[in-house]
C-alpha atoms as a PDB file:
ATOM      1  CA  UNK A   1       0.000   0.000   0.000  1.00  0.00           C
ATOM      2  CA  UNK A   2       1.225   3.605  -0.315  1.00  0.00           C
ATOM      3  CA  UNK A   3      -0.021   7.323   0.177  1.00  0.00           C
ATOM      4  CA  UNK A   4      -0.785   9.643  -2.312  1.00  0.00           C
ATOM      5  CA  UNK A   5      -3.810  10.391  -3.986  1.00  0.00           C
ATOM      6  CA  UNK A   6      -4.711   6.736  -4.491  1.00  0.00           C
ATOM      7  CA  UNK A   7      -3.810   4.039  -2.142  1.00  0.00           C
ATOM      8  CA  UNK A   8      -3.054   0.579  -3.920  1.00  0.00           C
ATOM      9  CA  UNK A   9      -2.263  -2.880  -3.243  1.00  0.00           C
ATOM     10  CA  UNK A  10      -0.743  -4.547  -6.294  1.00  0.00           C
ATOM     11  CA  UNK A  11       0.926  -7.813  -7.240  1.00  0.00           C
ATOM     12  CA  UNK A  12       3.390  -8.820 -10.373  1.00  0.00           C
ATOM     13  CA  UNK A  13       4.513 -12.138 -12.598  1.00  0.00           C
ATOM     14  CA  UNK A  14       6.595 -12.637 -15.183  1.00  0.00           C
ATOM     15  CA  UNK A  15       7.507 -16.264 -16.903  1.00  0.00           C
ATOM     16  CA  UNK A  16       9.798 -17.232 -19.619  1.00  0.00           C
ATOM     17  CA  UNK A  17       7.292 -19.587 -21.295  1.00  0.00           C
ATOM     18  CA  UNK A  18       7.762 -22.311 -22.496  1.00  0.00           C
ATOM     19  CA  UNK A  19       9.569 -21.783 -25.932  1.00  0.00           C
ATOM     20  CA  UNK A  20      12.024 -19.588 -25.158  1.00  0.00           C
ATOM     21  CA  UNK A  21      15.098 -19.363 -23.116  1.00  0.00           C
ATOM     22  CA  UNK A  22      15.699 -15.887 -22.630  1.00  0.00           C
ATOM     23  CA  UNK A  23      13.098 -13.464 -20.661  1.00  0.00           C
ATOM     24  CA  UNK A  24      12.576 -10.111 -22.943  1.00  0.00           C
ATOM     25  CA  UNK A  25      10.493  -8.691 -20.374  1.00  0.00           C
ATOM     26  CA  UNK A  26      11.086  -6.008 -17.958  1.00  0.00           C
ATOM     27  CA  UNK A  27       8.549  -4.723 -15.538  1.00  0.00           C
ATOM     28  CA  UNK A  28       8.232  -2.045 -13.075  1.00  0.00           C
ATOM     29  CA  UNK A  29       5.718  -1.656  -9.796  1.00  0.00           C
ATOM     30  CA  UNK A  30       6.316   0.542  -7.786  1.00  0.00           C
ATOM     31  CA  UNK A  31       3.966   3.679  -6.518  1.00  0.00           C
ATOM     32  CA  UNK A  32       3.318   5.423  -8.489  1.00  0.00           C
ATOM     33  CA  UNK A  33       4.522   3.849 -11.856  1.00  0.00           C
ATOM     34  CA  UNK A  34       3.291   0.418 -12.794  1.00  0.00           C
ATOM     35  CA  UNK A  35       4.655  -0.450 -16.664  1.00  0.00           C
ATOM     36  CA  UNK A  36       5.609  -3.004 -18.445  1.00  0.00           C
ATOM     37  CA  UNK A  37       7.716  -3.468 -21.157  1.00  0.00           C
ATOM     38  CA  UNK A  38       8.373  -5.891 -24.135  1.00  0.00           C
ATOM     39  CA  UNK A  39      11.689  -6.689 -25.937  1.00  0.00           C
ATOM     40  CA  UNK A  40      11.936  -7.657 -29.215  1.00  0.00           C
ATOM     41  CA  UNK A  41      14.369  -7.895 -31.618  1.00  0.00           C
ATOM     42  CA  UNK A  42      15.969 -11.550 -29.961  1.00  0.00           C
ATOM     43  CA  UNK A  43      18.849 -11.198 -32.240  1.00  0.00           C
ATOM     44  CA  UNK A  44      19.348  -7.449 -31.282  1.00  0.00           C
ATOM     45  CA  UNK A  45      19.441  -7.926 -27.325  1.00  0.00           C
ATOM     46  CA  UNK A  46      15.544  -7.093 -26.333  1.00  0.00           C
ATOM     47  CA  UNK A  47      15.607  -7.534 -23.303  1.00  0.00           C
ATOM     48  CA  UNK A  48      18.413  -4.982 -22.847  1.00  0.00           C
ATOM     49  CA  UNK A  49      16.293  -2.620 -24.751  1.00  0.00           C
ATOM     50  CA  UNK A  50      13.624  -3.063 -22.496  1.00  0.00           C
ATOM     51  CA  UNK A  51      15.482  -3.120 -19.199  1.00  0.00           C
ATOM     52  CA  UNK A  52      16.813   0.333 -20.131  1.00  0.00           C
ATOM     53  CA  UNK A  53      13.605   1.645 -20.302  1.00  0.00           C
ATOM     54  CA  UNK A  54      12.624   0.454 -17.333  1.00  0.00           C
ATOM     55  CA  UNK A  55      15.559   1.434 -15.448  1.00  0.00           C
ATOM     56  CA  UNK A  56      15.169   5.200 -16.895  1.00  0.00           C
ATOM     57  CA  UNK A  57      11.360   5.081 -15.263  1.00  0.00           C
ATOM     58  CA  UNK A  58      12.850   3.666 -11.832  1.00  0.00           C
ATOM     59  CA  UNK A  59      14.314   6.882 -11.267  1.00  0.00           C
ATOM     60  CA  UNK A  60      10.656   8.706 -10.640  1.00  0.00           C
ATOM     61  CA  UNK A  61       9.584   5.572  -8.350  1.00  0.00           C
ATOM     62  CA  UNK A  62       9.148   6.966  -4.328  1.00  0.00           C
ATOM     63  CA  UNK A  63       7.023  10.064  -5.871  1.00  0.00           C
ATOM     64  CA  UNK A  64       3.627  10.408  -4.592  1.00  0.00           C
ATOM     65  CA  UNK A  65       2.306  11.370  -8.167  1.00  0.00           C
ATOM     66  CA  UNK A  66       3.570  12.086 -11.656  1.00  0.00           C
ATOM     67  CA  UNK A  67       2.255  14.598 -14.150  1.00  0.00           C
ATOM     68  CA  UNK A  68       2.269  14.060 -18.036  1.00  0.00           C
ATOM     69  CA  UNK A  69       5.159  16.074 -17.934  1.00  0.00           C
ATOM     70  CA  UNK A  70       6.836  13.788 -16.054  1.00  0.00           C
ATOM     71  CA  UNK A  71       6.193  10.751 -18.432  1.00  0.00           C
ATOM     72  CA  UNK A  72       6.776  12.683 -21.742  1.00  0.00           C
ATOM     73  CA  UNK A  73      10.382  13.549 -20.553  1.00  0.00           C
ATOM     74  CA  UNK A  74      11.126   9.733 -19.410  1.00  0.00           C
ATOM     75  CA  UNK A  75      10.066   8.884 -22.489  1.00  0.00           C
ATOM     76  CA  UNK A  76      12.046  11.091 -24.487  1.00  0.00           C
ATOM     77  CA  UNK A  77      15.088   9.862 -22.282  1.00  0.00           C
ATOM     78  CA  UNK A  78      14.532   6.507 -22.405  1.00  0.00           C
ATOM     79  CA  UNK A  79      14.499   6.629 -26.724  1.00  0.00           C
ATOM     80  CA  UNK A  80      17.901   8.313 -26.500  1.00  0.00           C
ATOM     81  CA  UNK A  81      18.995   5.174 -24.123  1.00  0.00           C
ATOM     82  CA  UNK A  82      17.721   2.756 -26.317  1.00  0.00           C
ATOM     83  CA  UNK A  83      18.943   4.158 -29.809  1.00  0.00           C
ATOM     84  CA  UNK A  84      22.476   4.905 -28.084  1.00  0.00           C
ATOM     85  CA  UNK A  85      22.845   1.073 -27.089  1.00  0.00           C
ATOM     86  CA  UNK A  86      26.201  -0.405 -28.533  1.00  0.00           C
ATOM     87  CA  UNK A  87      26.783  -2.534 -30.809  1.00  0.00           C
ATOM     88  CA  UNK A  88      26.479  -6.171 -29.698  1.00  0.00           C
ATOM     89  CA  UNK A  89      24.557  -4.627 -26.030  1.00  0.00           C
ATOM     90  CA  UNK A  90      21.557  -3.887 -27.639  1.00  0.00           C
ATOM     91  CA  UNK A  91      21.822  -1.571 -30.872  1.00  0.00           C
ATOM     92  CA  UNK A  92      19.037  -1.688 -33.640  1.00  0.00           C
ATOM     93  CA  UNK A  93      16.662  -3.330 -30.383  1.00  0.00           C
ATOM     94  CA  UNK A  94      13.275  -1.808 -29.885  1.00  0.00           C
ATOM     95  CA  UNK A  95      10.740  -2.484 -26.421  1.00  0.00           C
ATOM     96  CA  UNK A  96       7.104  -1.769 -26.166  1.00  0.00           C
ATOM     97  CA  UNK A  97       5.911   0.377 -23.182  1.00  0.00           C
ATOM     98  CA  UNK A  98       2.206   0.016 -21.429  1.00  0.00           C
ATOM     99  CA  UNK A  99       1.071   1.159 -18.144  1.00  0.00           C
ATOM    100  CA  UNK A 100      -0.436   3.400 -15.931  1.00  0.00           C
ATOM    101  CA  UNK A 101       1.130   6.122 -12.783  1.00  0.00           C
ATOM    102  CA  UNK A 102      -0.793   7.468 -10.312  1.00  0.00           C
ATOM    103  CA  UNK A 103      -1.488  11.222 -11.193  1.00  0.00           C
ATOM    104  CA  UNK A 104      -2.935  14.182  -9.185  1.00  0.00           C
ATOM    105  CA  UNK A 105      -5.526  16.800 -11.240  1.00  0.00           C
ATOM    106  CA  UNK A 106      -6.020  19.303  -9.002  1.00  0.00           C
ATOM    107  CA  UNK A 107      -6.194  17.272  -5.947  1.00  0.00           C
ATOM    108  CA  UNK A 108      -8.297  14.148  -7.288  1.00  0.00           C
ATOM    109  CA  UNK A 109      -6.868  11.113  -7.901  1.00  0.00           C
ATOM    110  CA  UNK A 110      -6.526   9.694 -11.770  1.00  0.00           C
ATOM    111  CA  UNK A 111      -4.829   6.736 -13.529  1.00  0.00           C
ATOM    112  CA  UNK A 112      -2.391   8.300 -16.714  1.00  0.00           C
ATOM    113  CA  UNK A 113      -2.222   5.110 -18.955  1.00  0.00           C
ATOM    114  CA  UNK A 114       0.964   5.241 -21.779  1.00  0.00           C
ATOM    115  CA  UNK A 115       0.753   2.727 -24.264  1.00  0.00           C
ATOM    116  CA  UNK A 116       3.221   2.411 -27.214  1.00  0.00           C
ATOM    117  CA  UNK A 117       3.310  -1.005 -29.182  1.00  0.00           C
ATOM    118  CA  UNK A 118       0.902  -3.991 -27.725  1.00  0.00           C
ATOM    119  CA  UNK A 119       1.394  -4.855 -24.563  1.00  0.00           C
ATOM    120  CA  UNK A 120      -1.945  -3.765 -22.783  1.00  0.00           C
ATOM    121  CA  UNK A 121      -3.989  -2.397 -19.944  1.00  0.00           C
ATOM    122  CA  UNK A 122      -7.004  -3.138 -18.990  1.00  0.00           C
ATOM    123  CA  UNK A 123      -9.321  -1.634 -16.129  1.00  0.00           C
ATOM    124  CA  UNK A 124     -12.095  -4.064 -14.614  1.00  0.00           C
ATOM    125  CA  UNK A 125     -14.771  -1.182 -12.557  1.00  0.00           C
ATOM    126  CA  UNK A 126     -17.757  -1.179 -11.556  1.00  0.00           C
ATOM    127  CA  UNK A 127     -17.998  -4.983 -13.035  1.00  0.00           C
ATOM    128  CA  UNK A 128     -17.024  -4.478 -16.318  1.00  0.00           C
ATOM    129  CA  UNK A 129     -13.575  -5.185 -17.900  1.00  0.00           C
ATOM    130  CA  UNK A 130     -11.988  -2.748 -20.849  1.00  0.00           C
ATOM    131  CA  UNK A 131      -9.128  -3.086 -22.760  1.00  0.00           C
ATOM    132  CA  UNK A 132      -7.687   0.993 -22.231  1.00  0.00           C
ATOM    133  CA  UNK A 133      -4.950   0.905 -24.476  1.00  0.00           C
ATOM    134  CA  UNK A 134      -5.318   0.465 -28.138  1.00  0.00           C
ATOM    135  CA  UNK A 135      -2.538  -2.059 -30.092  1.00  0.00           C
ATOM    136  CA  UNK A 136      -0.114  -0.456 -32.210  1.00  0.00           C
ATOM    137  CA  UNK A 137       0.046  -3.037 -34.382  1.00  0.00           C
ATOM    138  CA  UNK A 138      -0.615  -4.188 -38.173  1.00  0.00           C
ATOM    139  CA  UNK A 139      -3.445  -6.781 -37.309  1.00  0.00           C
ATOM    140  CA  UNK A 140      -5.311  -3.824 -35.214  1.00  0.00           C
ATOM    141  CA  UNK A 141      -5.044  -1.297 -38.311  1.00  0.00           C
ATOM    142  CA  UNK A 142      -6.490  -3.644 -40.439  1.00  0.00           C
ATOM    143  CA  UNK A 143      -9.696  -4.381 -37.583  1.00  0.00           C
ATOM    144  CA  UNK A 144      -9.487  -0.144 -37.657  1.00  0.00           C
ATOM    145  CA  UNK A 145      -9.745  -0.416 -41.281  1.00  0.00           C
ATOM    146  CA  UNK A 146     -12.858  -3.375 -41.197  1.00  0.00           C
ATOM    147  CA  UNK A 147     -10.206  -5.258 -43.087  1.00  0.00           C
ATOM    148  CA  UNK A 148     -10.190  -8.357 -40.111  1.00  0.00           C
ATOM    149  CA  UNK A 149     -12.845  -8.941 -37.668  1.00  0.00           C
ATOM    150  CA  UNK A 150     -11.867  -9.510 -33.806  1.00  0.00           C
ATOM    151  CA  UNK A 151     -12.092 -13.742 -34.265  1.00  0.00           C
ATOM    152  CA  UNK A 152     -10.003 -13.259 -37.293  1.00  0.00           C
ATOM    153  CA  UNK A 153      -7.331 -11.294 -35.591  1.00  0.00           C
ATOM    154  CA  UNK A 154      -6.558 -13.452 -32.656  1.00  0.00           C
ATOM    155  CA  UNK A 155      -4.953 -15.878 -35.376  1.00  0.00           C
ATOM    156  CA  UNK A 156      -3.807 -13.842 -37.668  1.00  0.00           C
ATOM    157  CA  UNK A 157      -0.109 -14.669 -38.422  1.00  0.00           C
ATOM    158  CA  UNK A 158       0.950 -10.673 -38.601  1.00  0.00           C
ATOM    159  CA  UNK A 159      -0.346 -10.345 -35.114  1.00  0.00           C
ATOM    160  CA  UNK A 160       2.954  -9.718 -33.200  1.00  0.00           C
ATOM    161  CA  UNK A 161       4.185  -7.269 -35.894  1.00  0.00           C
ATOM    162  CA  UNK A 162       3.681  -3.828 -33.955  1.00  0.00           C
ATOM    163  CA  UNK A 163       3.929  -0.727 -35.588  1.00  0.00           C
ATOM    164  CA  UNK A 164       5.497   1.633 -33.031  1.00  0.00           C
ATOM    165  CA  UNK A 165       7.827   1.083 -30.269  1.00  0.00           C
ATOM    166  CA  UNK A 166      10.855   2.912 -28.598  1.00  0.00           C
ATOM    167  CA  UNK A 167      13.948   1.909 -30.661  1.00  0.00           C
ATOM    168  CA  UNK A 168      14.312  -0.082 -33.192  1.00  0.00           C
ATOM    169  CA  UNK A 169      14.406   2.529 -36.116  1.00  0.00           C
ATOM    170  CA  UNK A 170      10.810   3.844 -34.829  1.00  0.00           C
ATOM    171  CA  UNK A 171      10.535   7.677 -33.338  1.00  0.00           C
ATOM    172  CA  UNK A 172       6.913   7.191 -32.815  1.00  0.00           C
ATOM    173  CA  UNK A 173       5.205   9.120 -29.888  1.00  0.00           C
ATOM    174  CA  UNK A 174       2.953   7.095 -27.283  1.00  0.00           C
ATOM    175  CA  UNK A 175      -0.607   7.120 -26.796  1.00  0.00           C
ATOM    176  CA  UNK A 176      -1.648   8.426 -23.692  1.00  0.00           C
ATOM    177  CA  UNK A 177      -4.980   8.509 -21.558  1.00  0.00           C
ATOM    178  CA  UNK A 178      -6.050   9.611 -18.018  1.00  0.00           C
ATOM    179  CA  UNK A 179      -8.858   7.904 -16.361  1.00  0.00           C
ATOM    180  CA  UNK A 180     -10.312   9.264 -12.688  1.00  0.00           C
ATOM    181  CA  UNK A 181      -9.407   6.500 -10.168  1.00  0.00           C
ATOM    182  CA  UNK A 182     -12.020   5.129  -8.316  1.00  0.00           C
ATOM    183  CA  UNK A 183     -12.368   2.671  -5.347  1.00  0.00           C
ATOM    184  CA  UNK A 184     -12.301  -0.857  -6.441  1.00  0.00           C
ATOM    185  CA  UNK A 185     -10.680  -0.251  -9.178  1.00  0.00           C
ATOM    186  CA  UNK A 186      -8.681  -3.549 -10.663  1.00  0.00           C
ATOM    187  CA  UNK A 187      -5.887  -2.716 -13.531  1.00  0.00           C
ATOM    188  CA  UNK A 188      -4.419  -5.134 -15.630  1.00  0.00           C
ATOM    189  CA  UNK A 189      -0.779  -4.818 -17.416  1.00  0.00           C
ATOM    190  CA  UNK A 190       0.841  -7.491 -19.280  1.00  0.00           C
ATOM    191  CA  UNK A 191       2.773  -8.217 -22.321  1.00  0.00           C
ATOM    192  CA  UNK A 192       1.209  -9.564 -25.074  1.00  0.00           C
ATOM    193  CA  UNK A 193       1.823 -13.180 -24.029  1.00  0.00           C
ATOM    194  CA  UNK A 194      -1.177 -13.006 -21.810  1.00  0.00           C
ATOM    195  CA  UNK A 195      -3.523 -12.137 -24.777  1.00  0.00           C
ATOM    196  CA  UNK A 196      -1.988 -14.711 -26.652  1.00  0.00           C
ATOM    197  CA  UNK A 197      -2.448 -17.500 -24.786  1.00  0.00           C
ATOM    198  CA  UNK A 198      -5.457 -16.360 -22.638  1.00  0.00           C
ATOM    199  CA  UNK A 199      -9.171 -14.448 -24.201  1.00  0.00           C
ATOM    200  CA  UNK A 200     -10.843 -11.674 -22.524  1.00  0.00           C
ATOM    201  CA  UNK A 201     -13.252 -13.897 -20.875  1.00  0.00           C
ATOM    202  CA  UNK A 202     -11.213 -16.415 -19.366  1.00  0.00           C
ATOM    203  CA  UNK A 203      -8.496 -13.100 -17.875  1.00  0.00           C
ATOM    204  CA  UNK A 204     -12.154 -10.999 -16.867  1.00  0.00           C
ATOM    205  CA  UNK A 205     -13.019 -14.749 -14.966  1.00  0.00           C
ATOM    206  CA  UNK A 206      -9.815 -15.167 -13.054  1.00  0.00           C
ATOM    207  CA  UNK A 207      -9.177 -10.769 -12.049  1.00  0.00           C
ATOM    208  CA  UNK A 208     -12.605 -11.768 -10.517  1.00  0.00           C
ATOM    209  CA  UNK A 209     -11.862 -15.090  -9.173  1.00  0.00           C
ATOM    210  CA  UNK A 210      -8.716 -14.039  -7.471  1.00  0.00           C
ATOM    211  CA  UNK A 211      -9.395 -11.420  -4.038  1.00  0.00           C
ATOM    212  CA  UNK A 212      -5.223 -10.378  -4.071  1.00  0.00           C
ATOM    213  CA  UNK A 213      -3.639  -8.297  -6.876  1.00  0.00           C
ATOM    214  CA  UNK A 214      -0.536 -11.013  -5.996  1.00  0.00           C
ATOM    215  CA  UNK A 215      -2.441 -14.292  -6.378  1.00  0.00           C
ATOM    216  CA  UNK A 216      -4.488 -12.770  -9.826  1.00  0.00           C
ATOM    217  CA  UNK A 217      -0.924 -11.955 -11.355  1.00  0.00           C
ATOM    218  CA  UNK A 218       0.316 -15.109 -10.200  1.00  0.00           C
ATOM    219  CA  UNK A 219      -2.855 -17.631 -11.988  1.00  0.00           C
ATOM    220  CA  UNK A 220      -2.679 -15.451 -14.790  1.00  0.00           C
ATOM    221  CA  UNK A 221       0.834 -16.232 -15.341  1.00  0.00           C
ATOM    222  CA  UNK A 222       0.322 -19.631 -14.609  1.00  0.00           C
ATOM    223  CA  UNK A 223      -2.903 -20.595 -17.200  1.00  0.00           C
ATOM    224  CA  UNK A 224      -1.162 -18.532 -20.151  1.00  0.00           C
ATOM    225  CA  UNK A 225       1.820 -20.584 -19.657  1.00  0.00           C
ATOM    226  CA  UNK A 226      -0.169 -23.686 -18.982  1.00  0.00           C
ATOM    227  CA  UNK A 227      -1.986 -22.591 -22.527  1.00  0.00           C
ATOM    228  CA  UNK A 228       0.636 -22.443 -24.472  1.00  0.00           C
ATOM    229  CA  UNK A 229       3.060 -19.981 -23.380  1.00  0.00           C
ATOM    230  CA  UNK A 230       4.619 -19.022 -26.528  1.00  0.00           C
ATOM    231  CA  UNK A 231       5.716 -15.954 -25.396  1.00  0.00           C
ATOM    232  CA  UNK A 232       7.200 -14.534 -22.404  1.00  0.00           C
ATOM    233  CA  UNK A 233       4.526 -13.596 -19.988  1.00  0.00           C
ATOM    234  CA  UNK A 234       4.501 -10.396 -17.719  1.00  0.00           C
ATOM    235  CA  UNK A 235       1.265  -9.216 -15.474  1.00  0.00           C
ATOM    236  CA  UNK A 236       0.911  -6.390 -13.087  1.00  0.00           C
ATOM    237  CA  UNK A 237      -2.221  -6.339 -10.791  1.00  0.00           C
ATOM    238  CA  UNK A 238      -3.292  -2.731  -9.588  1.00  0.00           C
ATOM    239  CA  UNK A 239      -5.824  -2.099  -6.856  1.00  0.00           C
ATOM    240  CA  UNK A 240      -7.507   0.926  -6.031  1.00  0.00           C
ATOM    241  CA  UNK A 241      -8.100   0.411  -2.412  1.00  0.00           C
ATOM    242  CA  UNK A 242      -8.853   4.162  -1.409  1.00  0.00           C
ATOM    243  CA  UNK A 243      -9.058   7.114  -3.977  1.00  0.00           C
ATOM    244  CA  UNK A 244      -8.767  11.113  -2.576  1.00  0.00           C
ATOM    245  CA  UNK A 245     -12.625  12.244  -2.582  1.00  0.00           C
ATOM    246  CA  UNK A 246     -14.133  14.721  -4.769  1.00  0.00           C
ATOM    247  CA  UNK A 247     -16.965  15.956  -5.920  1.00  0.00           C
ATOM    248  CA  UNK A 248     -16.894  15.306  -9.972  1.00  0.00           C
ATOM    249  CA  UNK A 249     -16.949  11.703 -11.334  1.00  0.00           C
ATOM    250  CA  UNK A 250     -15.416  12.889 -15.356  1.00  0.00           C
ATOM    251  CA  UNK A 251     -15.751   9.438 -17.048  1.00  0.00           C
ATOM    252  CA  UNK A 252     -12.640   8.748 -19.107  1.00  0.00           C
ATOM    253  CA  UNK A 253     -10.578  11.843 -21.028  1.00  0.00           C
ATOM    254  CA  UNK A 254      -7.891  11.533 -24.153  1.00  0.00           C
ATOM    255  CA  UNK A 255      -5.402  14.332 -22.617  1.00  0.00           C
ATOM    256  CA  UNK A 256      -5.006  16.517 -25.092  1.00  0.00           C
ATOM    257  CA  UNK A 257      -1.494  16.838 -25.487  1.00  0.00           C
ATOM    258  CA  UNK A 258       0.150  17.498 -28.784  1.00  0.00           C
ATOM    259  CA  UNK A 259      -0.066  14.700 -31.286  1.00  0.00           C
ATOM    260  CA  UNK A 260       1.301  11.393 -30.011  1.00  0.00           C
ATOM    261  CA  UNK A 261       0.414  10.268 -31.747  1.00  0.00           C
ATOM    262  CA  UNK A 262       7.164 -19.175 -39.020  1.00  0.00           C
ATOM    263  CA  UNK A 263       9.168 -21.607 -36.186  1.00  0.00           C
ATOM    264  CA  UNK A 264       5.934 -21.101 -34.564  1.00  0.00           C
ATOM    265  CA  UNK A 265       7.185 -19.498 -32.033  1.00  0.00           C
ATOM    266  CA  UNK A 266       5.580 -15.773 -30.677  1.00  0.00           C
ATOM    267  CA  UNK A 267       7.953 -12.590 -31.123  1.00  0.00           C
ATOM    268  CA  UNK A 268       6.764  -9.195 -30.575  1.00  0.00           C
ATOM    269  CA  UNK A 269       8.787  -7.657 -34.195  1.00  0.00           C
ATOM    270  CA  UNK A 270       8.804  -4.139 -35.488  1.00  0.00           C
ATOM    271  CA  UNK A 271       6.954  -3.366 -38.500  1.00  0.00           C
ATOM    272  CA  UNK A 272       9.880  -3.350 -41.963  1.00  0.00           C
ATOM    273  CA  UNK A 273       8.688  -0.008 -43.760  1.00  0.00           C
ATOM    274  CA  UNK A 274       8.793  -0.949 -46.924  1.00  0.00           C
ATOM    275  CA  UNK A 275       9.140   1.633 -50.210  1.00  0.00           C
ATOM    276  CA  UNK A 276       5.685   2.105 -50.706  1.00  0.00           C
ATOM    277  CA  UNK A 277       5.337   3.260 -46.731  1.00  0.00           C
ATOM    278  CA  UNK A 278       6.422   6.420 -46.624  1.00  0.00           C
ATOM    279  CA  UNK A 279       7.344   6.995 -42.823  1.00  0.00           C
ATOM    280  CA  UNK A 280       6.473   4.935 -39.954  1.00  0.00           C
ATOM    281  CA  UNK A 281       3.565   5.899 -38.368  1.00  0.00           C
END
């Protein structure tokens, strides 16, 4: 638990799975920032990549609240990180980024979710579960587009090709959303290894199954490996325990902020721009 405008009980997991030998994931939870991020690149040292960015957050951890300000610059330093890796430590490797910190808006208590490639976050309140973050990914542009419909997606082989990320040749800018915090809130982070392995229904079933934010990371972990586990697997649980009163309840906001914008193995890979492209998006 911790002070600050929200008070939260959390838990975290993270598994190799069963196909590969190296862990790409890094993760961070720690009031107020809970993220999670996805190497890729295998060749290219991902998981150095991703442990950079993590390790650039770490330095805001101990704060009772973070603004956007706060997040932008991390950002911005952890892409200069990443794209200064050495050769053979990590050049040309690229890491998603998802998660939410705790943020203060004028003494109320919010969630500021940061998403960039397709690991998620999801918020289950007031009995209903969302996916907050959108994919940045090839297979999601073409559901945007009406090109692939949801069931068609999930087994789509271009699934795990993102189209934004920090490093690997992308300077794409995150997505970013703020959400008021309220009591009993449940958040979700993970890689996309849950989602892989694991549907909405069966991860909604067990977040309500499970009463600790430890043991619900922990059987989440557990059934995507146990279903597969193709992929590395990293959850964060979040509880809202207590949230700083007020007055308003705003519903969720977009902050508007200027624009952000076959071995059969699972890889999270960046998107090849091609010559008919143009620049990555």
């Amino acid at each position: 638990m911790t002070a600050g405008p929200v008070t939260l009980a959390w838990g975290a997991a993270t598994d190799v799975g069963l196909r590969r030998s190296l862990n790409e994931d890094s993760h961070l939870a720690a009031p107020p920032l809970f993220l999670v991020a996805d190497g890729m690149g295998g060749h290219q040292a991902g998981e150095v990549a991703s442990a950079t960015v993590i390790e650039e957050f770490a330095r805001l951890v101990g704060r009772p609240s973070l603004t956007v300000d706060d997040v932008q610059s991390s950002v911005a330093e952890a892409r200069r990180r990443v794209d200064a890796l050495p050769e053979g430590g990590g050049a040309g490797a690229g890491t998603t980024l998802a998660g939410v910190v705790v943020a203060d808006i004028d003494g109320d208590g919010y969630w500021l979710a940061v998403n960039l490639g397709d690991s998620r976050t999801y918020r289950l309140s007031e009995g209903v579960l969302e996916q907050v973050s959108v994919d940045h990914s090839v297979v999601q542009e073409l559901v945007d587009a009406g090109e692939l419909d949801a069931a068609a997606a999930a087994v789509d082989s271009r699934r795990n090709v993102i189209t934004r990320a920090l490093g690997a040749g992308s300077d794409s800018e995150p997505d970013y959303w703020l959400l008021p915090a309220e009591e009993g809130d449940r958040l979700l982070i993970c890689s996309d290894g849950l989602p892989t392995e694991l549907d909405d229904a069966r991860i909604d079933h067990i977040l309500r199954s499970e009463q600790h934010p430890q043991t619900a990371a922990d059987r989440l972990v557990r059934e995507a490996v146990a279903a597969g586990g193709r992929d590395n697997v990293t959850v964060l649980v979040v509880d809202a325990l207590d949230v700083r009163a007020r007055e308003r309840r705003d519903g969720t906001a977009t902050i508007p902020v200027a624009e952000f914008g076959e071995d059969g193995e699972e890889d999270t890979l960046p998107r090849v721009r091609t010559r008919d492209e143009g620049e990555r998006p």
